[in-house]
C-alpha atoms as a PDB file:
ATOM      1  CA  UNK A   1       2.151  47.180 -46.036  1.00  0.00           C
ATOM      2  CA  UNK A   2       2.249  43.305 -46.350  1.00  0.00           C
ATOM      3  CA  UNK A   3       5.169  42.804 -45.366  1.00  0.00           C
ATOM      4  CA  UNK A   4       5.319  45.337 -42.410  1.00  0.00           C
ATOM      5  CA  UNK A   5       2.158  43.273 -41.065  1.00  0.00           C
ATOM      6  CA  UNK A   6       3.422  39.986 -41.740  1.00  0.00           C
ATOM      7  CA  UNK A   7       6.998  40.996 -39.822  1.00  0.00           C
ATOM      8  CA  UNK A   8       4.575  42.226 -36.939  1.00  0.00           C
ATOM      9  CA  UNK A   9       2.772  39.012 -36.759  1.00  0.00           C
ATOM     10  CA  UNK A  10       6.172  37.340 -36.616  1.00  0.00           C
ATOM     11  CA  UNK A  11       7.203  39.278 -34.094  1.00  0.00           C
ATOM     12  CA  UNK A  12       4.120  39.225 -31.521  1.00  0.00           C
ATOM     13  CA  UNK A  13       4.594  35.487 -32.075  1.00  0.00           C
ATOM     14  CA  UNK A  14       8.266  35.033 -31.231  1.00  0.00           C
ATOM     15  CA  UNK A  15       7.935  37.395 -27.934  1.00  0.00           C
ATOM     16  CA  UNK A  16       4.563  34.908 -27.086  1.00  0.00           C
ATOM     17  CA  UNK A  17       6.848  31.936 -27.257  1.00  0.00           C
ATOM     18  CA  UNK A  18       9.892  33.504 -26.023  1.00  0.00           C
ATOM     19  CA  UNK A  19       7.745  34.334 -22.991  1.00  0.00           C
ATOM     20  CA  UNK A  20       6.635  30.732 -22.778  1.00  0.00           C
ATOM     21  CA  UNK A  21       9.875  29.005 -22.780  1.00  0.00           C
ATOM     22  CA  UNK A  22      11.360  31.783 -20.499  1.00  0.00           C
ATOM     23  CA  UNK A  23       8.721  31.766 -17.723  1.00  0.00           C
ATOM     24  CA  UNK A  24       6.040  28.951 -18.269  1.00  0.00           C
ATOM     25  CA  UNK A  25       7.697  26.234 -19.586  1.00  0.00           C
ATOM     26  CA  UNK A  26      10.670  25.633 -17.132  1.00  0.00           C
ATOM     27  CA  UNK A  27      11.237  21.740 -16.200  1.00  0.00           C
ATOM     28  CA  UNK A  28      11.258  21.553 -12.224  1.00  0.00           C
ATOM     29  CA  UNK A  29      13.733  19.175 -10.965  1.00  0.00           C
ATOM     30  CA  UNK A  30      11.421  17.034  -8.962  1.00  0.00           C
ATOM     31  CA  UNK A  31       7.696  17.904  -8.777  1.00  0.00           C
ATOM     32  CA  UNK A  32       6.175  19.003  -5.378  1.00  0.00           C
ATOM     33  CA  UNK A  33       3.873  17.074  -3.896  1.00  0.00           C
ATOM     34  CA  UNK A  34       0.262  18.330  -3.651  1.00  0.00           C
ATOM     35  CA  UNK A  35      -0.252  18.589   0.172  1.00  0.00           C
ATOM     36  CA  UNK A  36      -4.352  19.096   1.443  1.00  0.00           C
ATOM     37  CA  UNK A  37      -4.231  21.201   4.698  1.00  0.00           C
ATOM     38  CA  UNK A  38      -5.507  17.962   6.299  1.00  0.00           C
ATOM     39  CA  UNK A  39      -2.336  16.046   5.792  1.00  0.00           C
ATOM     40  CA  UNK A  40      -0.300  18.355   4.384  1.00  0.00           C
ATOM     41  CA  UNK A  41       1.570  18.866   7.756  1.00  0.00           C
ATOM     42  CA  UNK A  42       1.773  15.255   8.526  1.00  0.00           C
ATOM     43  CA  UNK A  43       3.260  14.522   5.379  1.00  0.00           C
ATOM     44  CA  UNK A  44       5.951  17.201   5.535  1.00  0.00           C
ATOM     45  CA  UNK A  45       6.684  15.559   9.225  1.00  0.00           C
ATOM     46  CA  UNK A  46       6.660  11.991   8.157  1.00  0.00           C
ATOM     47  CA  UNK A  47       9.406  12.854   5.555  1.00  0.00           C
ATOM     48  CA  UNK A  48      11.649  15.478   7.267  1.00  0.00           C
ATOM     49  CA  UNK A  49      12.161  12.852  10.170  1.00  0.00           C
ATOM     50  CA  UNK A  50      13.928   9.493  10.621  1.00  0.00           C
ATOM     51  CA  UNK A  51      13.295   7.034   8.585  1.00  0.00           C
ATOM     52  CA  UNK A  52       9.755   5.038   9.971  1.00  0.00           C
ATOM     53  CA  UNK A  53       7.422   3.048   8.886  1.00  0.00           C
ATOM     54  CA  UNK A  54       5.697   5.905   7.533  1.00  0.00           C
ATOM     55  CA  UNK A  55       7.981   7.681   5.602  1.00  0.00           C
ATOM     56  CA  UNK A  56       9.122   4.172   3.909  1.00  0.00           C
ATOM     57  CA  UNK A  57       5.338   3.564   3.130  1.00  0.00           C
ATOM     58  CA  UNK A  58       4.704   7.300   1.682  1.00  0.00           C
ATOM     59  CA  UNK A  59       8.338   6.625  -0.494  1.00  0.00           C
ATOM     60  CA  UNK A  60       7.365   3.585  -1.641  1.00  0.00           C
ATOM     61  CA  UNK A  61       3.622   4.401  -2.607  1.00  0.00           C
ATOM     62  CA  UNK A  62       5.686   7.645  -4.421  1.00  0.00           C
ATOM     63  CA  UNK A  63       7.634   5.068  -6.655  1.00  0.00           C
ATOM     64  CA  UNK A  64      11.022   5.054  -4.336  1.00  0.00           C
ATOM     65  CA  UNK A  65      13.187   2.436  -2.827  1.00  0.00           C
ATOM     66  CA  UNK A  66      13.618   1.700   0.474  1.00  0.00           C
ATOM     67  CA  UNK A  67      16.036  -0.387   2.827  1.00  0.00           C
ATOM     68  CA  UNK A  68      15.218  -3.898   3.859  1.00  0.00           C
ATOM     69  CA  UNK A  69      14.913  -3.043   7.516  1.00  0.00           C
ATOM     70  CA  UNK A  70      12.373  -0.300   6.515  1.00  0.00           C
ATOM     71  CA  UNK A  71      10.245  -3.162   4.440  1.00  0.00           C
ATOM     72  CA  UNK A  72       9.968  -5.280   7.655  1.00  0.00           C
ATOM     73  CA  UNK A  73       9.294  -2.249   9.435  1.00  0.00           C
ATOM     74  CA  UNK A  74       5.870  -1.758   7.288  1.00  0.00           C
ATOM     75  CA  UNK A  75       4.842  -4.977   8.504  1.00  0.00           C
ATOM     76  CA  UNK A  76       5.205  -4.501  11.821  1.00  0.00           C
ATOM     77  CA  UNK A  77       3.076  -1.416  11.525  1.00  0.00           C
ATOM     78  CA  UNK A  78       0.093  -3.369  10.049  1.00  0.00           C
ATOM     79  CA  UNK A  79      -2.433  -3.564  12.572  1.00  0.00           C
ATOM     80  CA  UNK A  80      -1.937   0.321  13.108  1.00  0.00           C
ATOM     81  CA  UNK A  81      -5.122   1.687  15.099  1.00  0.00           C
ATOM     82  CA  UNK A  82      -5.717   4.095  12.118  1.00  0.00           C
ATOM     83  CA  UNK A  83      -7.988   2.517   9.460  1.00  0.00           C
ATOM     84  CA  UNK A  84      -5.437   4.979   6.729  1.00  0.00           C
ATOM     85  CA  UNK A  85      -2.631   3.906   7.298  1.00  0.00           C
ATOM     86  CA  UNK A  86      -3.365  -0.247   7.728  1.00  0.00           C
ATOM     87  CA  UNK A  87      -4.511   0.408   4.135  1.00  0.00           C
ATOM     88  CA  UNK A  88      -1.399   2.293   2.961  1.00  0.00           C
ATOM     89  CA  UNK A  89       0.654  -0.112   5.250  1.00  0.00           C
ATOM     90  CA  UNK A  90      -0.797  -3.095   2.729  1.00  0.00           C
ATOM     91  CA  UNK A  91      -0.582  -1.042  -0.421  1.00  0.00           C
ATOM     92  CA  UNK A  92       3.561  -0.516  -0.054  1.00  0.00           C
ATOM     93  CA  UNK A  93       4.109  -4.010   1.669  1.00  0.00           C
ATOM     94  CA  UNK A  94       2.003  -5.051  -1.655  1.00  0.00           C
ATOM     95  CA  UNK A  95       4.322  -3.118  -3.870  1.00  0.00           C
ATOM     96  CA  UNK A  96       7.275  -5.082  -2.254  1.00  0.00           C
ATOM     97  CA  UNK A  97       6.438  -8.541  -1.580  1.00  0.00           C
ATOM     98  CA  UNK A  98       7.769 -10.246  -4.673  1.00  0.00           C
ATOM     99  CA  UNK A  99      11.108  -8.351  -3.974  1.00  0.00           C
ATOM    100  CA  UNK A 100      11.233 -10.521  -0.541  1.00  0.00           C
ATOM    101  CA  UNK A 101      13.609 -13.005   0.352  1.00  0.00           C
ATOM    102  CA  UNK A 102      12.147 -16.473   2.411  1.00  0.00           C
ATOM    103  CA  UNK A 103      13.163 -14.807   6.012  1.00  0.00           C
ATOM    104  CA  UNK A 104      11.024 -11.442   4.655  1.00  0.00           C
ATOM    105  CA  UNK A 105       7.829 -13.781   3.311  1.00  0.00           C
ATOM    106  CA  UNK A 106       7.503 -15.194   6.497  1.00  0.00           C
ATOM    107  CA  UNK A 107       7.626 -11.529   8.731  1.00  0.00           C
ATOM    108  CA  UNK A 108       5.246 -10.701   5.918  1.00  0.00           C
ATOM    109  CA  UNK A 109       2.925 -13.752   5.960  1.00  0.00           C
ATOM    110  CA  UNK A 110       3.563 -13.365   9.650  1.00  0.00           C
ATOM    111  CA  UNK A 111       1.940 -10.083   9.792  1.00  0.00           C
ATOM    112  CA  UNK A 112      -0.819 -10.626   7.311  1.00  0.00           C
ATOM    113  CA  UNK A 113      -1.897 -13.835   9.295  1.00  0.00           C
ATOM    114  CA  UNK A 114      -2.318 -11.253  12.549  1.00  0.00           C
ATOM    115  CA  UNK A 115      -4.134  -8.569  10.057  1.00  0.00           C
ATOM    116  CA  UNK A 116      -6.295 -11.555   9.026  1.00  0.00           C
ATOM    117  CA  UNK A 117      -7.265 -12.308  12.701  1.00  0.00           C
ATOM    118  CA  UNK A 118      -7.975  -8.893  13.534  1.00  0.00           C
ATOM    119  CA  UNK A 119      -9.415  -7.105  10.378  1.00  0.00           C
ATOM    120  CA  UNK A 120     -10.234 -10.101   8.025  1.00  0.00           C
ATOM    121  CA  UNK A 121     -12.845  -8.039   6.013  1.00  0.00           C
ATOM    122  CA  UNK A 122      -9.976  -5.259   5.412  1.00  0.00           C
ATOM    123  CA  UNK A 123      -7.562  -7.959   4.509  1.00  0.00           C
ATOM    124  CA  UNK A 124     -10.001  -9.921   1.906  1.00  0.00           C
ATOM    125  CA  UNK A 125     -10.938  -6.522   0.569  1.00  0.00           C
ATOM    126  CA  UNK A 126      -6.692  -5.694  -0.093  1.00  0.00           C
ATOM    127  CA  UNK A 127      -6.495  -9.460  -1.864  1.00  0.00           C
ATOM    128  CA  UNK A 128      -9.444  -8.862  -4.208  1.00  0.00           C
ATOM    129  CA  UNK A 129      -9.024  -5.626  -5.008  1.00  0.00           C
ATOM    130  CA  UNK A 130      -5.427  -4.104  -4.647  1.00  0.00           C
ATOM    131  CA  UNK A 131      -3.039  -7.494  -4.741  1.00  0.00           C
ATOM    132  CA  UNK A 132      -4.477  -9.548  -7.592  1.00  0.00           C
ATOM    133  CA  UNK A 133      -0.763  -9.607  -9.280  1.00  0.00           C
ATOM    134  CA  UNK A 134       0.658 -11.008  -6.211  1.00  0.00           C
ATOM    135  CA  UNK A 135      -2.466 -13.161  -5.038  1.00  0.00           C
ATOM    136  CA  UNK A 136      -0.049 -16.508  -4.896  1.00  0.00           C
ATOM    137  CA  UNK A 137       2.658 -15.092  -2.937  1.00  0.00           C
ATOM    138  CA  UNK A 138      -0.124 -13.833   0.056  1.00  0.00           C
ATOM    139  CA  UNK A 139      -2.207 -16.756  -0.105  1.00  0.00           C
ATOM    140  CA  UNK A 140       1.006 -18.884   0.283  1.00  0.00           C
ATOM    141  CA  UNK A 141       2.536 -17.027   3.053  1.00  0.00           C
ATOM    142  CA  UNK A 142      -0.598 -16.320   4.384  1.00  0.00           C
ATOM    143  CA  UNK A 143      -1.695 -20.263   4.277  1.00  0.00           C
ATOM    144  CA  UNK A 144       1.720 -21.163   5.958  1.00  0.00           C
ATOM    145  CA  UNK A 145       1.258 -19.367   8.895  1.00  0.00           C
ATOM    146  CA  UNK A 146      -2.108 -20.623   9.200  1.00  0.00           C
ATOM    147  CA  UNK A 147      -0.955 -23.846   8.930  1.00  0.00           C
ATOM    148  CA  UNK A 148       2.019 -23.182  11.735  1.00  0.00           C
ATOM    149  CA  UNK A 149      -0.807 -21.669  13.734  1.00  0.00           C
ATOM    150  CA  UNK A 150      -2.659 -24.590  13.569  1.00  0.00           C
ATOM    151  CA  UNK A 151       0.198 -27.400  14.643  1.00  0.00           C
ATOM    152  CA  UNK A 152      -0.979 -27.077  18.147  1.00  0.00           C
ATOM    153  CA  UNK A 153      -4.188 -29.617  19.045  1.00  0.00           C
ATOM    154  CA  UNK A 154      -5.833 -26.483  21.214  1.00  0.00           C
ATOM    155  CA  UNK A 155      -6.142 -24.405  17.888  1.00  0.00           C
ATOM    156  CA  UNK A 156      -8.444 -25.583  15.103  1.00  0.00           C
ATOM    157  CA  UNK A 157      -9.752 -23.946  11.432  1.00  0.00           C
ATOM    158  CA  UNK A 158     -12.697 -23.184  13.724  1.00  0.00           C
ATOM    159  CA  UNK A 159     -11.106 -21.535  16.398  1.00  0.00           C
ATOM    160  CA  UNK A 160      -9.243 -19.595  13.352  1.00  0.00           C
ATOM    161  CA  UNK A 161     -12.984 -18.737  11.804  1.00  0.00           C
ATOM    162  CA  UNK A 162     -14.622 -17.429  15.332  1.00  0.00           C
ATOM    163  CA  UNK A 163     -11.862 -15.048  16.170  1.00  0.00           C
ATOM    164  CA  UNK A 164     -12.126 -13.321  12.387  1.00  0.00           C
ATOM    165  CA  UNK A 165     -15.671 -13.399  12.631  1.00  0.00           C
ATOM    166  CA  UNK A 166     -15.234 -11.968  16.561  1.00  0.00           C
ATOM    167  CA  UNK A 167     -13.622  -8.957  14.882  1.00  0.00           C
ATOM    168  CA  UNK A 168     -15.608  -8.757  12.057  1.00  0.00           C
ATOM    169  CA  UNK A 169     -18.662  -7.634  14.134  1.00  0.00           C
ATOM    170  CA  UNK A 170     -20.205  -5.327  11.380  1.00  0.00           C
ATOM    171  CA  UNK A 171     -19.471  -7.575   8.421  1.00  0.00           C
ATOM    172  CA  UNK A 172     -22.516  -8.791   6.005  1.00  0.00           C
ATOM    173  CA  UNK A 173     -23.405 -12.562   6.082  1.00  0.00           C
ATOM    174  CA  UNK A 174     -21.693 -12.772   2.668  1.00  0.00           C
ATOM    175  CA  UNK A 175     -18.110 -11.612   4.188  1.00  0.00           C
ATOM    176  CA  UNK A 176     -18.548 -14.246   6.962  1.00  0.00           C
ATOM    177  CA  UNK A 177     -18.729 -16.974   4.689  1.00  0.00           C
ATOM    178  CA  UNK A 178     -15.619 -15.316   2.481  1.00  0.00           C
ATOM    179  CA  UNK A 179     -14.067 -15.439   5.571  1.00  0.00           C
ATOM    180  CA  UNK A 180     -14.752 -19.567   6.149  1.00  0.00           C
ATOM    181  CA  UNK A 181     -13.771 -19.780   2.701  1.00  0.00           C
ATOM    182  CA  UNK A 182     -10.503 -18.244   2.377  1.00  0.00           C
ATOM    183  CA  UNK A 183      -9.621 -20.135   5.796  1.00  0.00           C
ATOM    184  CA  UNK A 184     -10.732 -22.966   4.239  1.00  0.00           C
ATOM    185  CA  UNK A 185      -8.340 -22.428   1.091  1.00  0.00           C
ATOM    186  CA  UNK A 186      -5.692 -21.850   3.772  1.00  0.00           C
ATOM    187  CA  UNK A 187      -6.340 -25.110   5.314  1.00  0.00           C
ATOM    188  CA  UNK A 188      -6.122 -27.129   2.011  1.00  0.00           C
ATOM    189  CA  UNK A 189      -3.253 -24.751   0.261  1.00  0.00           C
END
């Protein structure tokens, strides 16, 4: 009687894990992305076209590789209209910038100088929060285009300061002064 139950036990618990490995523990090849109905479609259009800006960006926050061409092509989709994408624009040139060669710093600190100018509180936020790592390579490249921006007698720090502040319309007193600040830093670095 023992050893009838103790053969049954045995053999409810090799059809349990033979059902396991058979059905609930096969290894997918590559995982599929969770897609929200809100950007689900988007995302499945972004990566069934041509390579873009976009699909580079979503690649490279996914842990891929991308061309050169496609890294320069983030930065020249920085100062997108959409608020989601300048911040996933940052987040993959972030991911890439200490893979750059001189001519690719200066697109980048090219770009981030214009980003600056246009959304400095966005910008500041991405340095303090998101690019701490690689802090020295985008206050350098950052500072040298400030400094080529600069070079003519018409353009001063202060000319620099009122047009981030211009588009900074709904920043706090504190994030004004950041701003003078880290233009200051650029004008010293």
């Amino acid at each position: 009687m023992y050893l009838k139950r103790l053969l049954s036990s045995v053999s409810i618990a090799l059809l349990v894990l033979g059902w396991f490995t058979l059905n609930g523990c096969k290894p997918k090849l590559e995982p599929e992305p969770y897609l929200s109905e809100i950007d689900g479609k988007e995302y499945k259009e972004d990566m069934s076209g041509e390579m873009s800006a976009r699909k580079a960006t979503r690649l490279l926050l996914e842990g891929k590789e991308v061309d050169y061409t496609s890294m320069l092509d983030i930065a020249d989709s920085l100062e997108s209209s959409d608020s989601t994408w300048r911040d996933m624009y940052f987040k993959a040139m972030n991911i890439v910038i200490s893979e750059m060669d001189s001519a690719g710093l200066d697109y980048y600190g090219n770009a981030a100088f214009s980003y600056f100018l246009h959304y400095p509180d966005e910008l500041l936020y991405h340095l303090n929060n998101e690019a701490f790592d690689n802090n020295e390579i985008w206050n350098h490249i950052i500072s040298k285009q400030f400094q080529e921006a600069v070079i003519p007698e018409d353009i001063t720090a202060n000319s620099v300061i009122n047009k981030a502040h211009a588009n900074c319309k709904e920043c706090s007193d504190e994030t004004m002064e950041l701003i003078m600040q880290f233009i200051s830093m650029m004008d010293q670095f």
